[in-house]
N, C-alpha and C. Protein backbone atom coordinates (compact mmCIF):
# COMPACT_ATOMS: atom_id res chain seq x y z
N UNK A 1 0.82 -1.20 0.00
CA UNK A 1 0.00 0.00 0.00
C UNK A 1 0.87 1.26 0.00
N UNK A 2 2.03 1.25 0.76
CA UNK A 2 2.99 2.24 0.86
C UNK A 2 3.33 2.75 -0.39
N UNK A 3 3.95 1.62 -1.24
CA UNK A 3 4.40 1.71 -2.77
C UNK A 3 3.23 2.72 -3.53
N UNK A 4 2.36 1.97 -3.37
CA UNK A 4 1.11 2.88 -4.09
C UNK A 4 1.07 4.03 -4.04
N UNK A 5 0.86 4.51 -2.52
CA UNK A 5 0.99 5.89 -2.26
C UNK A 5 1.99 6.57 -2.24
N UNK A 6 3.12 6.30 -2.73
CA UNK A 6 4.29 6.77 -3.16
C UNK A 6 4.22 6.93 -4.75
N UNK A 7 3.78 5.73 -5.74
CA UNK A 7 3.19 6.21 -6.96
C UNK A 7 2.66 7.22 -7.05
N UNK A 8 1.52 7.54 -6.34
CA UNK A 8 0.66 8.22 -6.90
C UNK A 8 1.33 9.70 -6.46
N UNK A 9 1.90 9.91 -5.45
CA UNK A 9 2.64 11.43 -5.42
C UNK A 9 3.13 11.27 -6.22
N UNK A 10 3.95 10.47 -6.92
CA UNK A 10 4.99 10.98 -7.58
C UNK A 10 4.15 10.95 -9.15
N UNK A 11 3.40 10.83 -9.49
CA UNK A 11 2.18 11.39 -10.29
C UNK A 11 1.99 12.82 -10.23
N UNK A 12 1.68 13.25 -8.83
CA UNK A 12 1.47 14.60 -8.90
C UNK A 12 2.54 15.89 -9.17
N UNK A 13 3.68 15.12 -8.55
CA UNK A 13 5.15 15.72 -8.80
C UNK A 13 5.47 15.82 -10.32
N UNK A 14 5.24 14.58 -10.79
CA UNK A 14 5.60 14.91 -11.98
C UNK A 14 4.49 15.74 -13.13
N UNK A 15 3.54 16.24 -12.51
CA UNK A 15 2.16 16.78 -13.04
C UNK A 15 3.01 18.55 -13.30
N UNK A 16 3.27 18.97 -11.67
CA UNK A 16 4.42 20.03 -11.29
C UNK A 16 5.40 20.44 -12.11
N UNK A 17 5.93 19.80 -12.32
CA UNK A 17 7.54 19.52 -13.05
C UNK A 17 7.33 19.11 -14.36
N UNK A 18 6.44 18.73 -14.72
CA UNK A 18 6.38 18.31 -15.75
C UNK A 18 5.94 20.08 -16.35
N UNK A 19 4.64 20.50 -16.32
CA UNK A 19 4.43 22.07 -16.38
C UNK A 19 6.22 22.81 -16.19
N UNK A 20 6.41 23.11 -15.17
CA UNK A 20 7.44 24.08 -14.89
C UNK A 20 8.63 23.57 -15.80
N UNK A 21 9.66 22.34 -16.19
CA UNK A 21 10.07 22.24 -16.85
C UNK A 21 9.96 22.57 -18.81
N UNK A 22 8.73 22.61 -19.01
CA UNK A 22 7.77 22.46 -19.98
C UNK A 22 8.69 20.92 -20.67
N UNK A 23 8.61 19.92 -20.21
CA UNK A 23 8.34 18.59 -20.45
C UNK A 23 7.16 18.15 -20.79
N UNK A 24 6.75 18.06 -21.78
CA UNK A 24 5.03 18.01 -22.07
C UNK A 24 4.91 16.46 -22.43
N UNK A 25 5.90 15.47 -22.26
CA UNK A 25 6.00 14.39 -22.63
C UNK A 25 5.67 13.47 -21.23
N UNK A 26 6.20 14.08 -20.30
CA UNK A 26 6.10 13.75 -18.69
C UNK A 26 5.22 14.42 -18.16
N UNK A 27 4.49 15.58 -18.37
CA UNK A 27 3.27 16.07 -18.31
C UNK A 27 1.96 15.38 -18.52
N UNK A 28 2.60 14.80 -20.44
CA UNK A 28 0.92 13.96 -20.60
C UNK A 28 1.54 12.59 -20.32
N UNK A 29 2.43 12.09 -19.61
CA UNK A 29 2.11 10.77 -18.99
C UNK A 29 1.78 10.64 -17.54
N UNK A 30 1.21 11.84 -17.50
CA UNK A 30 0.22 11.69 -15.62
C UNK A 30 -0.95 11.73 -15.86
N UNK A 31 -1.18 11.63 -16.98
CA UNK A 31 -3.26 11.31 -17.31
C UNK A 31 -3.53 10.14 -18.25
N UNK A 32 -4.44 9.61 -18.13
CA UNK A 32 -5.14 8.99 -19.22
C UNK A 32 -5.06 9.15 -20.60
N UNK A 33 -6.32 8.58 -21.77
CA UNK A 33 -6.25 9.12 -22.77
C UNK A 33 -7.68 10.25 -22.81
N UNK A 34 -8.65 10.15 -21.89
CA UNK A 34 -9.83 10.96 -22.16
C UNK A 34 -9.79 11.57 -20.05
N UNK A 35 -9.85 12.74 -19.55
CA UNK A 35 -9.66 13.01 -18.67
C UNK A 35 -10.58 14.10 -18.14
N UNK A 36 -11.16 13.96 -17.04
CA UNK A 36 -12.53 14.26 -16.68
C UNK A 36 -11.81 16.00 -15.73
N UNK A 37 -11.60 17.26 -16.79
CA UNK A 37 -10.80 18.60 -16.04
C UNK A 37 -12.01 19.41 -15.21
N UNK A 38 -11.70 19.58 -14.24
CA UNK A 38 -13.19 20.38 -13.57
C UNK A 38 -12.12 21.62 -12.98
N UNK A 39 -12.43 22.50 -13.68
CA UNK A 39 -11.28 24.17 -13.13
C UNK A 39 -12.20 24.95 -12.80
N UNK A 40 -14.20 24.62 -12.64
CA UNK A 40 -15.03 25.59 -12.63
C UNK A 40 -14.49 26.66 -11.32
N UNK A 41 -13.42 26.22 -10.67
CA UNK A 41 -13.54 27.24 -9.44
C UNK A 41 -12.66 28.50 -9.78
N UNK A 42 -12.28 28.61 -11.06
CA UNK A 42 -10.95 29.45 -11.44
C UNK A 42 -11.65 29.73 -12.83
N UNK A 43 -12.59 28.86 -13.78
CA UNK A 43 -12.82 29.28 -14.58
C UNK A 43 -14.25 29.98 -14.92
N UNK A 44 -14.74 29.12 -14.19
CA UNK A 44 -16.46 29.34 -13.74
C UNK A 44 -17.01 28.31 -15.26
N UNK A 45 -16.43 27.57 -15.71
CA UNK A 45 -16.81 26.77 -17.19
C UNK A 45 -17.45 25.46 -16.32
N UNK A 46 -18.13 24.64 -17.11
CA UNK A 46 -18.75 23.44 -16.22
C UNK A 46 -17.64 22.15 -16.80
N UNK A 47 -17.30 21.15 -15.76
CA UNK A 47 -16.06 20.24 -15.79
C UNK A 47 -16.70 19.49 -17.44
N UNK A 48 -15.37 19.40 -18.13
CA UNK A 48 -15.24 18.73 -19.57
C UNK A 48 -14.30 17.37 -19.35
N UNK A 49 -15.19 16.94 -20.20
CA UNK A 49 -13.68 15.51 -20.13
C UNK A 49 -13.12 15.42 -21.54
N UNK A 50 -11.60 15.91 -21.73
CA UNK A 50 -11.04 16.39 -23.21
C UNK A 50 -9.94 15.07 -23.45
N UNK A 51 -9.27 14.98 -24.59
CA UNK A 51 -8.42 14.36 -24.67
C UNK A 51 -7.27 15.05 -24.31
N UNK A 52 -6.69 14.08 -23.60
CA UNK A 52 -5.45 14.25 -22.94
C UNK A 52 -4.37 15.39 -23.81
N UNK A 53 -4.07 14.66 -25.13
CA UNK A 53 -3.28 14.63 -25.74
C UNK A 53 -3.28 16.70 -26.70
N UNK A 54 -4.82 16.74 -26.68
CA UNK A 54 -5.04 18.13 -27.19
C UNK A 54 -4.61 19.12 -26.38
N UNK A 55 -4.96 18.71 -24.87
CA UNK A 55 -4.88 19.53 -23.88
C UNK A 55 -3.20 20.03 -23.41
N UNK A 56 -2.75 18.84 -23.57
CA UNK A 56 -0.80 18.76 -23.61
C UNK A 56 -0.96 20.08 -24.86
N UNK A 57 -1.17 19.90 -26.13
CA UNK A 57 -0.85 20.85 -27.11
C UNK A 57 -1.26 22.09 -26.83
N UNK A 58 -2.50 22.24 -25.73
CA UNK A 58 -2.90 24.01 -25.87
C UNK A 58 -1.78 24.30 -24.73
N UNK A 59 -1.69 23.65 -23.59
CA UNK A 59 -1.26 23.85 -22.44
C UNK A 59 0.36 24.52 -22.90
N UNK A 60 1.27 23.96 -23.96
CA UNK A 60 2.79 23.99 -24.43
C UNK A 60 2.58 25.18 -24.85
N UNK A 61 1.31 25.40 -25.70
CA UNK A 61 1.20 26.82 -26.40
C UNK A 61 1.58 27.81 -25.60
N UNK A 62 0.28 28.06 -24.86
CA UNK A 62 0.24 28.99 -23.23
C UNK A 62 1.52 29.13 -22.80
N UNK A 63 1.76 28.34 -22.40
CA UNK A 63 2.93 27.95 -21.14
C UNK A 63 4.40 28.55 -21.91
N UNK A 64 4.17 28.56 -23.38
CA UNK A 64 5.99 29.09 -24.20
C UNK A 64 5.42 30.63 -23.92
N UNK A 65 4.50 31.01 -23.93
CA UNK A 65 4.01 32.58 -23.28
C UNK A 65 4.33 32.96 -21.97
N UNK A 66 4.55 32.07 -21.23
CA UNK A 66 5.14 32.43 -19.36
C UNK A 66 6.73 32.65 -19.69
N UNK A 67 7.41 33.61 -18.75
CA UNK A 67 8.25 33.16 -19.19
C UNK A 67 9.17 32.67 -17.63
N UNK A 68 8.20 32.43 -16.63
CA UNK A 68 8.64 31.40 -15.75
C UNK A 68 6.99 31.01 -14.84
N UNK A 69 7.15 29.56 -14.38
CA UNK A 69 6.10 29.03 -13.64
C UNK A 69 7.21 28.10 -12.45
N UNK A 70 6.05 28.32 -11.52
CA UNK A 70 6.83 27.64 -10.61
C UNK A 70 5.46 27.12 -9.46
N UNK A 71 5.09 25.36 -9.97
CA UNK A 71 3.85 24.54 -8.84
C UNK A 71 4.76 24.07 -8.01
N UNK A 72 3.89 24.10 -6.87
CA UNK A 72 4.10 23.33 -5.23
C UNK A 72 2.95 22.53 -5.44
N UNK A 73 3.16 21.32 -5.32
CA UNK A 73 2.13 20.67 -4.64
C UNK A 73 2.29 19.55 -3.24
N UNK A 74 1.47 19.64 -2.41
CA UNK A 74 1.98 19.18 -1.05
C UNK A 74 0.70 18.56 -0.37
N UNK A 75 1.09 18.01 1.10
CA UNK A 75 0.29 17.81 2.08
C UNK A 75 -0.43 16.71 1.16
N UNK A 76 -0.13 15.75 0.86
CA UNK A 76 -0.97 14.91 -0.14
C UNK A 76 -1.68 13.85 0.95
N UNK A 77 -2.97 13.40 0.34
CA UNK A 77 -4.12 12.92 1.43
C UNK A 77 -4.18 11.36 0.42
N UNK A 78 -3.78 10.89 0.70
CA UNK A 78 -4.11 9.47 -0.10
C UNK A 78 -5.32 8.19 0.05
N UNK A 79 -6.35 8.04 -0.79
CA UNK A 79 -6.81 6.97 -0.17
C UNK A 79 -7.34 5.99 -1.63
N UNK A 80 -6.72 4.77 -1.38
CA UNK A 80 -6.38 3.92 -2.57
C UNK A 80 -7.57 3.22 -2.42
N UNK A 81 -8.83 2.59 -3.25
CA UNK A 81 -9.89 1.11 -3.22
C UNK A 81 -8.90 0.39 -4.26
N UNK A 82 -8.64 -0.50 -4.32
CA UNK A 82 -8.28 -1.49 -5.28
C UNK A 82 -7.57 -0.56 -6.79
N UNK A 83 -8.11 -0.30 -7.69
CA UNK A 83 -7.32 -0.06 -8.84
C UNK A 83 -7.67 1.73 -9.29
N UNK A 84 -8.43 2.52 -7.94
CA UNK A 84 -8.72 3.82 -8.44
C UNK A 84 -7.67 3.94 -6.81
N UNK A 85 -7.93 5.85 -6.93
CA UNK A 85 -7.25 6.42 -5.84
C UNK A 85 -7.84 7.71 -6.00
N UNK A 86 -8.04 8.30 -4.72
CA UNK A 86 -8.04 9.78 -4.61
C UNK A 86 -7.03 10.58 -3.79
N UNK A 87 -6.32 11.71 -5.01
CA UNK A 87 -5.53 12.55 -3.65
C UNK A 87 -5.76 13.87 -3.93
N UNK A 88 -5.77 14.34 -2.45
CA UNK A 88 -6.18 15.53 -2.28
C UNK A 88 -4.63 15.93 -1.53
N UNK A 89 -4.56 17.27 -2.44
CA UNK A 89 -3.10 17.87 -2.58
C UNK A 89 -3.50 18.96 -2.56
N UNK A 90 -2.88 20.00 -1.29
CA UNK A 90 -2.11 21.36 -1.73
C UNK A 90 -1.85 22.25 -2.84
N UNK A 91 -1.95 23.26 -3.44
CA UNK A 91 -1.09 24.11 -4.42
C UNK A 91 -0.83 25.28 -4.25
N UNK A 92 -0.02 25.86 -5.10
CA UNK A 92 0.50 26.95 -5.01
C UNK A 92 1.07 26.79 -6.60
N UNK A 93 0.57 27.83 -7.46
CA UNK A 93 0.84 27.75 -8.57
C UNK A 93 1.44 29.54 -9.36
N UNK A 94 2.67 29.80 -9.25
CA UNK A 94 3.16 30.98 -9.42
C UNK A 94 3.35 31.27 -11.16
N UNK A 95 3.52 32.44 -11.60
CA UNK A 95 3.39 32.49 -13.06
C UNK A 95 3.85 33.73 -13.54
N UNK A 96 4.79 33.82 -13.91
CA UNK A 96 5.13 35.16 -14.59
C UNK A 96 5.46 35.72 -16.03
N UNK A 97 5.18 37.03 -17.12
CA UNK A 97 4.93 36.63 -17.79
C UNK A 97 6.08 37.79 -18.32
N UNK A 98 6.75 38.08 -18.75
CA UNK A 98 7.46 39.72 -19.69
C UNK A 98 6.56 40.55 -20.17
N UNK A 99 6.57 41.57 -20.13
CA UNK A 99 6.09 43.08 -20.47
C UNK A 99 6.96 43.77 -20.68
N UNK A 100 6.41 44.79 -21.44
CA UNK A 100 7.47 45.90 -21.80
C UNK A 100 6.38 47.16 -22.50
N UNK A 101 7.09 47.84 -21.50
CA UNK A 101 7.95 47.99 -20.25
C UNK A 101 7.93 47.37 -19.22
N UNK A 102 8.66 46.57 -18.56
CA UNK A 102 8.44 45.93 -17.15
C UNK A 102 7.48 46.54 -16.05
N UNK A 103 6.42 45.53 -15.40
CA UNK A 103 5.55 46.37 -14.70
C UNK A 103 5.55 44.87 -13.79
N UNK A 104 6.86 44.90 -12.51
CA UNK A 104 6.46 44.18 -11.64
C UNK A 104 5.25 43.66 -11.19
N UNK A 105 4.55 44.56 -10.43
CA UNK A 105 3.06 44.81 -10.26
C UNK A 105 1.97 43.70 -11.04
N UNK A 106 2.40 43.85 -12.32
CA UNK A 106 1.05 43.18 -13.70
C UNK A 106 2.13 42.30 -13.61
N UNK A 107 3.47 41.89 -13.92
CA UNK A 107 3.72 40.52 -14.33
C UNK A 107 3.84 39.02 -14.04
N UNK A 108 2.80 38.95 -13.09
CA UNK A 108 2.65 37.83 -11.67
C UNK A 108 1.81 37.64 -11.49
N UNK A 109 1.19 36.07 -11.71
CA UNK A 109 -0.25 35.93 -10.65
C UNK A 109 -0.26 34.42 -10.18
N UNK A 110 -0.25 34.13 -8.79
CA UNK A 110 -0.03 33.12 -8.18
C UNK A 110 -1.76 32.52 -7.61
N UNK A 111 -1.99 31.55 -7.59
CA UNK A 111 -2.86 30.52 -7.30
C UNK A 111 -2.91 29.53 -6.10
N UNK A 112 -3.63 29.75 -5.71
CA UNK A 112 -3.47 29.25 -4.33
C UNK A 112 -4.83 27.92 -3.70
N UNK A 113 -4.83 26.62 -3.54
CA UNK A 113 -5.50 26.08 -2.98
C UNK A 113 -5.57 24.66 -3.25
N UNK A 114 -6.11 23.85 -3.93
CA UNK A 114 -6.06 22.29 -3.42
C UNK A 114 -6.54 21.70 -5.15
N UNK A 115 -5.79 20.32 -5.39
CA UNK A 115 -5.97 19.31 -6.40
C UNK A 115 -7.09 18.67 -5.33
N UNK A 116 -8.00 17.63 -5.99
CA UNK A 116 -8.91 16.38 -5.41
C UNK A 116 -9.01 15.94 -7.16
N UNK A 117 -8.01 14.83 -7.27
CA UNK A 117 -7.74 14.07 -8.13
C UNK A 117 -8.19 12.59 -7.57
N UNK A 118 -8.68 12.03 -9.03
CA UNK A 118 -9.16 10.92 -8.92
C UNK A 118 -8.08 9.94 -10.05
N UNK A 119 -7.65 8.96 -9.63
CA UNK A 119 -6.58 8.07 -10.32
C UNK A 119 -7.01 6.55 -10.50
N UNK A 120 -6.65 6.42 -11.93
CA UNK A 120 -6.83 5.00 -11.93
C UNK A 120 -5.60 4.28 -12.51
N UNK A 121 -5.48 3.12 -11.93
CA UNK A 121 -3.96 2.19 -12.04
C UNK A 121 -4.40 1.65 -13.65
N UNK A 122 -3.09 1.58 -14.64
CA UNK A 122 -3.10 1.14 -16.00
C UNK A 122 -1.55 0.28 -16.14
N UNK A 123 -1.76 -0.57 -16.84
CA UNK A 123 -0.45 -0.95 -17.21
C UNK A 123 0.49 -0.46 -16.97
N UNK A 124 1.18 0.50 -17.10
CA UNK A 124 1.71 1.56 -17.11
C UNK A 124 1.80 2.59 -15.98
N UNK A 125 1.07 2.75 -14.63
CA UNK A 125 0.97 2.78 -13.52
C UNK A 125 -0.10 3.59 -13.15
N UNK A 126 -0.01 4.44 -12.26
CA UNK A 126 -1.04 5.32 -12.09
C UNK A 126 -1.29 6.43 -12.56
N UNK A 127 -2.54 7.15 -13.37
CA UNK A 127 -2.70 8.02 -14.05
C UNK A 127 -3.61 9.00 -13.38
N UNK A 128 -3.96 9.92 -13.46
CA UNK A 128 -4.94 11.03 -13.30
C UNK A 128 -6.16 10.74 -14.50
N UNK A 129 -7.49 10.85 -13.99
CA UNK A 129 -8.62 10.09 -14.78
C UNK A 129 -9.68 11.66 -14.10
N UNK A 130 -9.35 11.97 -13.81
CA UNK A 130 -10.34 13.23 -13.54
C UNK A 130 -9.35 14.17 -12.52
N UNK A 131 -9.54 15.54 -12.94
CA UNK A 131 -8.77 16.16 -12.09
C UNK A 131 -9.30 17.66 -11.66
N UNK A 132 -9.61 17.68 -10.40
CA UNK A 132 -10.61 19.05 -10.00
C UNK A 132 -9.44 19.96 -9.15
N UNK A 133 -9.49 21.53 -9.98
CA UNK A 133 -8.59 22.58 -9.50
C UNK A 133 -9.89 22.99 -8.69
N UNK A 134 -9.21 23.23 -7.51
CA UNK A 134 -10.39 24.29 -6.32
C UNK A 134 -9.12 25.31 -5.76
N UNK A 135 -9.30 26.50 -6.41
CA UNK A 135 -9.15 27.20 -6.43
C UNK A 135 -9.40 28.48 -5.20
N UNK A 136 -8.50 28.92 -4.29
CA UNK A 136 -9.38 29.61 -2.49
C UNK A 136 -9.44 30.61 -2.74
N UNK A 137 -7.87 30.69 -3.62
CA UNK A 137 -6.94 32.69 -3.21
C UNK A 137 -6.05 32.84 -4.34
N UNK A 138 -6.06 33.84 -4.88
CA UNK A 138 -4.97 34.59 -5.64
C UNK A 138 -4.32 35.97 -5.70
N UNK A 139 -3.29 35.67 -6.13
CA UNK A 139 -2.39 37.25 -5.92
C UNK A 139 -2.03 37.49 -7.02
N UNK A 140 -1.74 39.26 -7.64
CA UNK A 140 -1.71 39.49 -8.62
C UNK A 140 -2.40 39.72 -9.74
N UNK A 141 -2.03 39.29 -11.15
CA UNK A 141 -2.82 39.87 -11.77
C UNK A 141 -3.49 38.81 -12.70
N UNK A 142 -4.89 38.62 -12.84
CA UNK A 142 -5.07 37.30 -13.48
C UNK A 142 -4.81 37.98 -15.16
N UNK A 143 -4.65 38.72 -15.32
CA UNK A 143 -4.43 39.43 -16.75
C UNK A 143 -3.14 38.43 -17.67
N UNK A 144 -1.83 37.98 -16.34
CA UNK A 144 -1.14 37.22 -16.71
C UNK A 144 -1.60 36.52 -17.90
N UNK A 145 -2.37 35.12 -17.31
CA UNK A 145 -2.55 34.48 -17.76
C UNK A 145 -3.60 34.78 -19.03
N UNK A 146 -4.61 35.34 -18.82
CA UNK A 146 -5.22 36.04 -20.25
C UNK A 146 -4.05 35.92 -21.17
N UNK A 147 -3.76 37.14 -21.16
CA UNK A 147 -2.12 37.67 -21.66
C UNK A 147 -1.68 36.38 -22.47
N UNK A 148 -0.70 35.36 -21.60
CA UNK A 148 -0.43 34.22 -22.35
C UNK A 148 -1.41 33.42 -23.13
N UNK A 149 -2.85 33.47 -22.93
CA UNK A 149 -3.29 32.60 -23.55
C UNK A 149 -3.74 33.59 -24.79
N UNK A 150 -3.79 34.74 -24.76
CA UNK A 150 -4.06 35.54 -26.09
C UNK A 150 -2.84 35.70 -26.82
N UNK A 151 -1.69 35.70 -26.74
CA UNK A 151 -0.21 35.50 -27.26
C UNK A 151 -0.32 34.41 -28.03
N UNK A 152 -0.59 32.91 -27.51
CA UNK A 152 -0.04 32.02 -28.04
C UNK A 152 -1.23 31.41 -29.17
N UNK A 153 -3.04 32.33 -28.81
CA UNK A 153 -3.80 32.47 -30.02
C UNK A 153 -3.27 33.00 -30.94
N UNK A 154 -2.82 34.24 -30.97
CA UNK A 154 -2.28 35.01 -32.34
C UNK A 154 -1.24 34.61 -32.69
N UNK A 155 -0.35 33.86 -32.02
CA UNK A 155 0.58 33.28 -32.91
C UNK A 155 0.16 32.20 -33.39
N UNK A 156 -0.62 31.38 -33.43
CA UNK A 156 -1.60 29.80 -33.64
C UNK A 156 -1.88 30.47 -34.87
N UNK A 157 -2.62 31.62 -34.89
CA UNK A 157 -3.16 32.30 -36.06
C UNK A 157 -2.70 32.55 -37.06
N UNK A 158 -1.44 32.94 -36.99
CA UNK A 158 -0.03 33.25 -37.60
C UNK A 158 0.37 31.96 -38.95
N UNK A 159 -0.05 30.97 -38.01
CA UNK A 159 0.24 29.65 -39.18
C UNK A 159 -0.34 29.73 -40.28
């Protein structure tokens, strides 16, 4: 059981790291192939279940628009039935983006509050099969992230 719950953090670690490195290869091997995203607490959208694999591609887009991120995830709550798992994890999700002129102030917006991920064991080990951002507190400017995700539209556009 220990082993398990040592898998499955290290699922979430590499969820972390996988983002902040932009490793998008070790990123999309912490989910499934169809994955149940519920962000309504940050996005206010109702939970979608997308393919994995699209979501890796918008996420690389975005993310070459930061030009640093830095997840914590912690305090992990583990509880395994047979071949699913739920963990409930900590976050802290920091994000910064270039401007110019530099405007300390606008170029930062950090995220603050808890994963409740649901996992199921595959060949291949344990994956993320639904994954709910709950979202408490933030600092900064959510414009950030706008920002990057309207950057890496107009350059999409560009093609």
């Amino acid at each position: 059981m220990l082993e398990h719950r040592s898998d499955i953090v290290d699922v979430l670690s590499n969820y972390a790291t996988g983002l902040d490195a932009r490793d998008w290869t070790l990123w999309r091997s912490v989910f499934i192939d169809e994955v149940l995203f519920d962000l309504s607490s940050w996005t206010q959208q109702e939970p979608r279940r997308l393919n994995a694999d699209r979501v890796v591609k918008a996420q690389a887009r975005m993310f070459a628009e930061l030009s640093v991120t830095q997840h914590f995830i912690t305090n992990h709550r583990v509880t395994i039935d047979g071949d699913r798992a739920r963990c409930l994890a900590h976050m802290r999700a920091e994000h910064w983006i270039e401007v110019d002129p530099p405007k300390p102030e606008t170029a930062r917006y950090t995220m603050f509050g808890y994963y409740d991920d649901k996992l199921v064991r595959t060949e291949q080990g344990w994956k993320i099969a639904e994954m709910q951002l709950n979202v408490t507190q933030t600092e900064g400017d959510r414009w950030v992230m706008d920002e990057a995700t309207r950057r890496a539209q107009a350059k999409r556009k560009l093609r």
